[in-house]
N, C-alpha and C. Protein backbone atom coordinates (compact mmCIF):
# COMPACT_ATOMS: atom_id res chain seq x y z
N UNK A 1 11.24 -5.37 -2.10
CA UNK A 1 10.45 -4.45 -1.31
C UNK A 1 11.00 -3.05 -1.56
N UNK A 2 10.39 -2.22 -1.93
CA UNK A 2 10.21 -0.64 -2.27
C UNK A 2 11.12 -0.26 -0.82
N UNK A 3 12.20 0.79 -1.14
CA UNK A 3 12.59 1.74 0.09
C UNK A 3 11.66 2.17 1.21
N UNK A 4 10.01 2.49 0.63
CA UNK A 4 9.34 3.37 1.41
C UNK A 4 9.22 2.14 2.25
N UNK A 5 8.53 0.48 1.89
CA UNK A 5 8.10 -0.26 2.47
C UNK A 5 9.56 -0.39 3.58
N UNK A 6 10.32 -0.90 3.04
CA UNK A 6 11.29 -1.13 4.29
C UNK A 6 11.75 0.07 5.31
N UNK A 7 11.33 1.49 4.76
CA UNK A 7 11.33 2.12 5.72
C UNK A 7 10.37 2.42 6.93
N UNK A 8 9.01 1.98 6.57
CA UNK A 8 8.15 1.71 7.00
C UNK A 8 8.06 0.40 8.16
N UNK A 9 8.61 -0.61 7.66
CA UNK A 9 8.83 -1.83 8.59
C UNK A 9 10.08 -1.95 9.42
N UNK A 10 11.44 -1.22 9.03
CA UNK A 10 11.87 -0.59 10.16
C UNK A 10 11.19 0.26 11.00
N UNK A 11 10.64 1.10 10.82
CA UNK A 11 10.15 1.78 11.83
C UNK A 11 8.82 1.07 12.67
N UNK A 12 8.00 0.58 12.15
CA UNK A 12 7.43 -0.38 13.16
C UNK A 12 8.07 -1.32 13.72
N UNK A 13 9.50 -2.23 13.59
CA UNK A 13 10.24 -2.33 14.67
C UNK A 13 10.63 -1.90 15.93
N UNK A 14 10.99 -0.58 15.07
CA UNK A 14 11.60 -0.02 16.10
C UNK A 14 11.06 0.96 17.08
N UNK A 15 10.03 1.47 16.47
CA UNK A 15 9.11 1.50 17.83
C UNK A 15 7.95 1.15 18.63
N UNK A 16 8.21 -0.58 18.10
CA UNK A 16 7.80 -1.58 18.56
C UNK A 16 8.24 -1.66 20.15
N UNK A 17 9.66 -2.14 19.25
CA UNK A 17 10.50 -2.44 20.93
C UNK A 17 10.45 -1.00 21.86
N UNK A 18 10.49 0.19 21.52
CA UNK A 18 10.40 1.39 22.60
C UNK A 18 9.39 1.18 23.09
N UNK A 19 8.29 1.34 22.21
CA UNK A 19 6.77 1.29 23.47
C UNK A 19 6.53 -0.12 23.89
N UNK A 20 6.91 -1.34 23.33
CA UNK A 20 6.50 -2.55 24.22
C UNK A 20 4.82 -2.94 23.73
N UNK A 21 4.49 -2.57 22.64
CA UNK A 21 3.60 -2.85 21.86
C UNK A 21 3.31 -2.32 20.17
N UNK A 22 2.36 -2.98 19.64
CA UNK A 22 1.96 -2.72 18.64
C UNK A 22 0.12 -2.82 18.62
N UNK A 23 -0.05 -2.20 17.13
CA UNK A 23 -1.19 -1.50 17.32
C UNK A 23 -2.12 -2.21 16.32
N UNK A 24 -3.38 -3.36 16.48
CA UNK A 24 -3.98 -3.78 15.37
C UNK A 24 -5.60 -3.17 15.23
N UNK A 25 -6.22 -3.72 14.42
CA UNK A 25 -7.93 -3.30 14.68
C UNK A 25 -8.86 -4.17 14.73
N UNK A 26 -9.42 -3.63 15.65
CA UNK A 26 -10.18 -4.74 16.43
C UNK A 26 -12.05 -4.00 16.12
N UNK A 27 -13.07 -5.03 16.09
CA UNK A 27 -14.57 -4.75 16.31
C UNK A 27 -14.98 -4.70 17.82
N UNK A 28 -15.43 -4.10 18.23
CA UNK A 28 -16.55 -4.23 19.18
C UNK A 28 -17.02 -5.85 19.62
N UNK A 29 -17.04 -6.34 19.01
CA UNK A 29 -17.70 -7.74 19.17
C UNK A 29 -16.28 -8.36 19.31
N UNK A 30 -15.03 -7.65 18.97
CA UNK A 30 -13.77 -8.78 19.05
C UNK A 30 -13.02 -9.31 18.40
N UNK A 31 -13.56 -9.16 17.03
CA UNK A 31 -12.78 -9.53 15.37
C UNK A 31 -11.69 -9.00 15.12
N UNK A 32 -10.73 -9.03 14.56
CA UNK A 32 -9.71 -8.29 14.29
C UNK A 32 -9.95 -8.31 12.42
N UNK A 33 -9.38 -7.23 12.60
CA UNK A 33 -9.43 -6.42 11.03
C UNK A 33 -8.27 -7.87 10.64
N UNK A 34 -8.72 -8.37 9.18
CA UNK A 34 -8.18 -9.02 8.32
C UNK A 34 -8.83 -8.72 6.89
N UNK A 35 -7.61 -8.45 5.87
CA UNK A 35 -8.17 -8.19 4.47
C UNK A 35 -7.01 -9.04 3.65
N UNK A 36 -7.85 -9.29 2.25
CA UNK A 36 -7.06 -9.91 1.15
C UNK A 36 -5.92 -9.16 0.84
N UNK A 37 -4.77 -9.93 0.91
CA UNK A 37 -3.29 -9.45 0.25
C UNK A 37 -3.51 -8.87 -0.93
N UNK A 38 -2.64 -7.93 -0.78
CA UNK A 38 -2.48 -7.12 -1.98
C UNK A 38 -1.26 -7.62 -2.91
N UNK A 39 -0.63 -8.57 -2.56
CA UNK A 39 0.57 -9.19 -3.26
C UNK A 39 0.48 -10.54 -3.52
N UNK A 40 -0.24 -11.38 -2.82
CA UNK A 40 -0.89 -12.76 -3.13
C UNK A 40 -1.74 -13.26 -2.82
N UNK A 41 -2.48 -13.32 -4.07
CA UNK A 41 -3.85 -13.52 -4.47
C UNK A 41 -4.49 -14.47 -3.36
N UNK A 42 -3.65 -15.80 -2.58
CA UNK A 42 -4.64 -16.97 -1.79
C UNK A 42 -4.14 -16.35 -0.22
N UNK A 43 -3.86 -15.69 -0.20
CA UNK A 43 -3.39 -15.34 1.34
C UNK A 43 -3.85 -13.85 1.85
N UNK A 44 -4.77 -14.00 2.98
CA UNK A 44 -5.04 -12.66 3.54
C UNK A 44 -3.86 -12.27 4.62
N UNK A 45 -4.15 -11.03 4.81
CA UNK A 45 -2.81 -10.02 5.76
C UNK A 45 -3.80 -9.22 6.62
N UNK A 46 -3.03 -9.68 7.95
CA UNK A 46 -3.75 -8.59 9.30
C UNK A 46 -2.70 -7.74 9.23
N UNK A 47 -3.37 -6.33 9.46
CA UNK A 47 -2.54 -5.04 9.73
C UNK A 47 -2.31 -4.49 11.33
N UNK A 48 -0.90 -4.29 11.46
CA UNK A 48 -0.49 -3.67 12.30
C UNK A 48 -0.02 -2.41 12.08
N UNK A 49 0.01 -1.57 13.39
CA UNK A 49 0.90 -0.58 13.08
C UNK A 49 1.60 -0.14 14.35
N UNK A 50 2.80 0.57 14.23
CA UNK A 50 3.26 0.84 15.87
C UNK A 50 2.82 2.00 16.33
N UNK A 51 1.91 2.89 16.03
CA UNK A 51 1.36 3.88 16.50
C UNK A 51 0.17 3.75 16.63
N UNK A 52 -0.64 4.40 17.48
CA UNK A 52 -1.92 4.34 18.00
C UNK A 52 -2.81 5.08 16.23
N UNK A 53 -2.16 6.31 16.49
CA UNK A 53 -2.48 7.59 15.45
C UNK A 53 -2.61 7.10 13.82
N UNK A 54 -1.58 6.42 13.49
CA UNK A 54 -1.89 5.24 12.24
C UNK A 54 -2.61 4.57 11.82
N UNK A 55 -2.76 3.65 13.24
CA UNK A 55 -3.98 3.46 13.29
C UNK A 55 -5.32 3.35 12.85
N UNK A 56 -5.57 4.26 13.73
CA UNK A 56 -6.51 4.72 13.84
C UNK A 56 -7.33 5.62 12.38
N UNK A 57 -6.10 5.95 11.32
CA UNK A 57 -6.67 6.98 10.18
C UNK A 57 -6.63 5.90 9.36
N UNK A 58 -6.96 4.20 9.58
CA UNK A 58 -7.52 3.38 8.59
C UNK A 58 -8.92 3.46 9.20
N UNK A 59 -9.58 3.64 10.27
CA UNK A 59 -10.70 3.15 10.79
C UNK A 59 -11.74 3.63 10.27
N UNK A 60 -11.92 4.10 8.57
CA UNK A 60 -12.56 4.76 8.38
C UNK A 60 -13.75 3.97 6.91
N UNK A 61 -14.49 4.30 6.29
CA UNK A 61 -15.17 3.50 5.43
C UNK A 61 -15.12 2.45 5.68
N UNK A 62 -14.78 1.08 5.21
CA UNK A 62 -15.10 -0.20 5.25
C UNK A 62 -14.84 -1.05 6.58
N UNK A 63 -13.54 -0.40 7.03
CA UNK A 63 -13.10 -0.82 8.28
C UNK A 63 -13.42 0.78 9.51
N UNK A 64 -14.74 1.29 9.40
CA UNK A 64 -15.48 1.91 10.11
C UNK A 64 -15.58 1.07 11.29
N UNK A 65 -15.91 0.15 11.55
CA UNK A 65 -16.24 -0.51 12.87
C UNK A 65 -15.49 -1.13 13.92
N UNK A 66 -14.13 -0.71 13.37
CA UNK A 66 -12.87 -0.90 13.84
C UNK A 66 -12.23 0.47 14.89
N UNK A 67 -11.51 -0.09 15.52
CA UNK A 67 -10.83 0.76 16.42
C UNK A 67 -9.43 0.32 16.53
N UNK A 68 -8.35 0.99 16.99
CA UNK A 68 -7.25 0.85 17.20
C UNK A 68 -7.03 0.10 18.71
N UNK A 69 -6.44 -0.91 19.01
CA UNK A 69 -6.59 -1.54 20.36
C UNK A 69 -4.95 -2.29 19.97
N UNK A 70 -4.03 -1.97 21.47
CA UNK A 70 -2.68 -2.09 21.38
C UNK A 70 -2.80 -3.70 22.11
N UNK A 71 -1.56 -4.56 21.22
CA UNK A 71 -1.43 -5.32 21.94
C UNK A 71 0.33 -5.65 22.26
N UNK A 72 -0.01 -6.32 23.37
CA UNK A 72 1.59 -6.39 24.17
C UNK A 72 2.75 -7.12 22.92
N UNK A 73 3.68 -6.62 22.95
CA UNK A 73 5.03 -6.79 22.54
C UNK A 73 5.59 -8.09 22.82
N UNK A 74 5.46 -8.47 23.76
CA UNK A 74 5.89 -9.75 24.03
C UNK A 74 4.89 -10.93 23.65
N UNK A 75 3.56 -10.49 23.50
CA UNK A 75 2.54 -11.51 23.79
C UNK A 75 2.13 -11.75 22.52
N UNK A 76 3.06 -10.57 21.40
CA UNK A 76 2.65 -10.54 19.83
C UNK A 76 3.63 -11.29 19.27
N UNK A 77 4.86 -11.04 19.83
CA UNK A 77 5.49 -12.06 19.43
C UNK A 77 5.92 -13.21 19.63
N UNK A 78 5.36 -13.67 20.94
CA UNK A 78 5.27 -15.06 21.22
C UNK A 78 4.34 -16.11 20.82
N UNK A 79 2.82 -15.32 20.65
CA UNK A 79 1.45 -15.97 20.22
C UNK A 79 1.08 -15.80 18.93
N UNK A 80 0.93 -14.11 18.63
CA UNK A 80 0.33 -13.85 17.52
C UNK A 80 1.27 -14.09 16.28
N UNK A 81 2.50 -13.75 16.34
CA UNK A 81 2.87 -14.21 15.07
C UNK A 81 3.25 -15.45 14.99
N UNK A 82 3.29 -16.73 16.08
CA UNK A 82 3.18 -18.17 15.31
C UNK A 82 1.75 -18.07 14.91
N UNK A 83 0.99 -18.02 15.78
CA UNK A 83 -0.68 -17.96 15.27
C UNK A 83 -1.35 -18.38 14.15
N UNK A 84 0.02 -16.49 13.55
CA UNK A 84 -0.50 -16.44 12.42
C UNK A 84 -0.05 -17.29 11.02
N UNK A 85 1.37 -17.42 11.48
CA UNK A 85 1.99 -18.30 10.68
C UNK A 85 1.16 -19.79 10.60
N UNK A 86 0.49 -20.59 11.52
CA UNK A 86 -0.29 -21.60 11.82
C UNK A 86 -1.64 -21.18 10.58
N UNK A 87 -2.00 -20.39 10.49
CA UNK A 87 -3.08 -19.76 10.19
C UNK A 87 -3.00 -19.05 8.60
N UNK A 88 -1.58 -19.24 8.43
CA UNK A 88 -1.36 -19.01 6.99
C UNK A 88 -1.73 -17.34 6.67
N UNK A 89 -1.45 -16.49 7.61
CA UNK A 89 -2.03 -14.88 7.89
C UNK A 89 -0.70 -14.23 7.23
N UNK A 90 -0.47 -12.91 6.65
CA UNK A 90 0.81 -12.24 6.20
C UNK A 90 0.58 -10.87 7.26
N UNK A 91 1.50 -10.74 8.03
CA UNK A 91 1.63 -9.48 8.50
C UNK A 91 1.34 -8.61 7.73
N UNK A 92 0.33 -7.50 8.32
CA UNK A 92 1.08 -6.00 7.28
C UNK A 92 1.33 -5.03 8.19
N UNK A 93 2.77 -4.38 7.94
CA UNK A 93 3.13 -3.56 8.79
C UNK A 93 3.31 -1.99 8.50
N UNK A 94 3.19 -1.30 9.60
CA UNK A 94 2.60 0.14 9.71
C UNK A 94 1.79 0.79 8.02
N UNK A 95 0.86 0.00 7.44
CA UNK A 95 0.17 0.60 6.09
C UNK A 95 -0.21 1.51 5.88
N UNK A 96 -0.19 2.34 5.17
CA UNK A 96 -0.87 3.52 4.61
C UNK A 96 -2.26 3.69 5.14
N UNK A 97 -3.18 4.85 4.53
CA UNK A 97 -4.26 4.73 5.08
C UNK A 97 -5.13 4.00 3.76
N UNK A 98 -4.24 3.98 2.63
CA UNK A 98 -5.46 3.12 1.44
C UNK A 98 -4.72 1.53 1.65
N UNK A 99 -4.51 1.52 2.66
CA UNK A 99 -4.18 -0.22 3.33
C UNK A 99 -3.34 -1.00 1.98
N UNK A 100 -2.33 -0.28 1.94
CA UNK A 100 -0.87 -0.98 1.33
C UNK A 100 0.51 -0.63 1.70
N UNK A 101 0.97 -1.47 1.77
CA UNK A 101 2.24 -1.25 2.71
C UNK A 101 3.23 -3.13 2.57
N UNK A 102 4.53 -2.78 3.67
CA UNK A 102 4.77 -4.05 3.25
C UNK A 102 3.88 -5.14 3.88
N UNK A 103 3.84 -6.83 3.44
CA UNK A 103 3.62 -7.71 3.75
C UNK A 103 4.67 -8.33 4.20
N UNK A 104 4.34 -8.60 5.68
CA UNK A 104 5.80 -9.96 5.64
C UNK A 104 5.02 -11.35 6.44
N UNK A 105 5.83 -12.36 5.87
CA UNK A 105 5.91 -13.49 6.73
C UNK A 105 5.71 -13.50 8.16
N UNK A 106 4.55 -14.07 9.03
CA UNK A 106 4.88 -13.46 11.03
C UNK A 106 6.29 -14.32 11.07
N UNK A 107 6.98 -15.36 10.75
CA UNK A 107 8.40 -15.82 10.93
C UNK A 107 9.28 -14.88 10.65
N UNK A 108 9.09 -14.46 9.50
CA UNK A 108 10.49 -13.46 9.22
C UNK A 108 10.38 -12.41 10.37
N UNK A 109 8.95 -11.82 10.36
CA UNK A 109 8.53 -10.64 11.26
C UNK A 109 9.75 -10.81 12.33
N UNK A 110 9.32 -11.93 12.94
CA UNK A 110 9.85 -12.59 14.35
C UNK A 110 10.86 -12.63 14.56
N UNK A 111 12.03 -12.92 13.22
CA UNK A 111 13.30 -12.98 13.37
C UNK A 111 13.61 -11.47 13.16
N UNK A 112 13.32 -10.75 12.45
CA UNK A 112 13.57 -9.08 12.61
C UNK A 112 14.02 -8.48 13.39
N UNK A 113 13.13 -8.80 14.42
CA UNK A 113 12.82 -8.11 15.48
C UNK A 113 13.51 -8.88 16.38
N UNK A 114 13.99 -10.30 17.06
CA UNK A 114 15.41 -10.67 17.17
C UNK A 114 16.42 -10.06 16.92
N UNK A 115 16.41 -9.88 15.51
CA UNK A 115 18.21 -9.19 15.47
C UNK A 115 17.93 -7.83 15.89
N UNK A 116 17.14 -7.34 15.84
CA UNK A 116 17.17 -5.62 16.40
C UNK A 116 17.26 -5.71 18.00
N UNK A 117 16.85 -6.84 18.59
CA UNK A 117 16.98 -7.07 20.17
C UNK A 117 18.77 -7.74 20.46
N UNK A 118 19.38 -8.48 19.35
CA UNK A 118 20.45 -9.16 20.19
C UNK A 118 21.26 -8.55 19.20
């Protein structure tokens, strides 16, 4: 993983745990933004990010119908990333606005963010 990426996924850690959430995109109707990996070919990646403002400057062309909608910290990492792991999903965390950035595992995610808590 590229410096920028791991600097990038530290920092959605870490101000993960300050605000007590993270930030995905969601439709109107309820869908959450999911797109094909950019690193392996059979596996799609939902994007997060820990800022609202990040966000929000993907919501634009294809993922137009999307909005930025925060979800709880605790409830992401208790539900959503087994979920996703169940579901065969790759995190992507805080991405660019041409939606590349790192991919991780929601397990590894999970343990991350463990050691930054204990």
């Amino acid at each position: 993983m590229c410096s920028r990426f791991s600097a990038r996924l530290n920092q959605f850690i870490l101000q993960g745990l300050a605000s007590g959430c993270v930030w995905g995109l969601r439709t109107a109707e309820g869908d959450w933004g999911v797109t094909p990996s950019n690193l392996k070919n059979a596996l799609e990646v939902m994007p997060f990010w820990s800022n609202k403002d990040d966000a929000e400057q993907v919501c634009c062309e294809q993922w137009l119908l999307y909005s930025a909608m925060p979800i709880d910290l605790e409830e992401f990492l208790e539900d959503w990333l087994p979920g996703m792991h169940e579901d065969y999903l790759q995190v992507g965390v805080n991405w660019c606005s041409d939606l590349r950035g790192a991919e991780v595992d929601p397990l590894d995610l999970m343990e991350l963010f463990a050691r930054k808590l204990y």
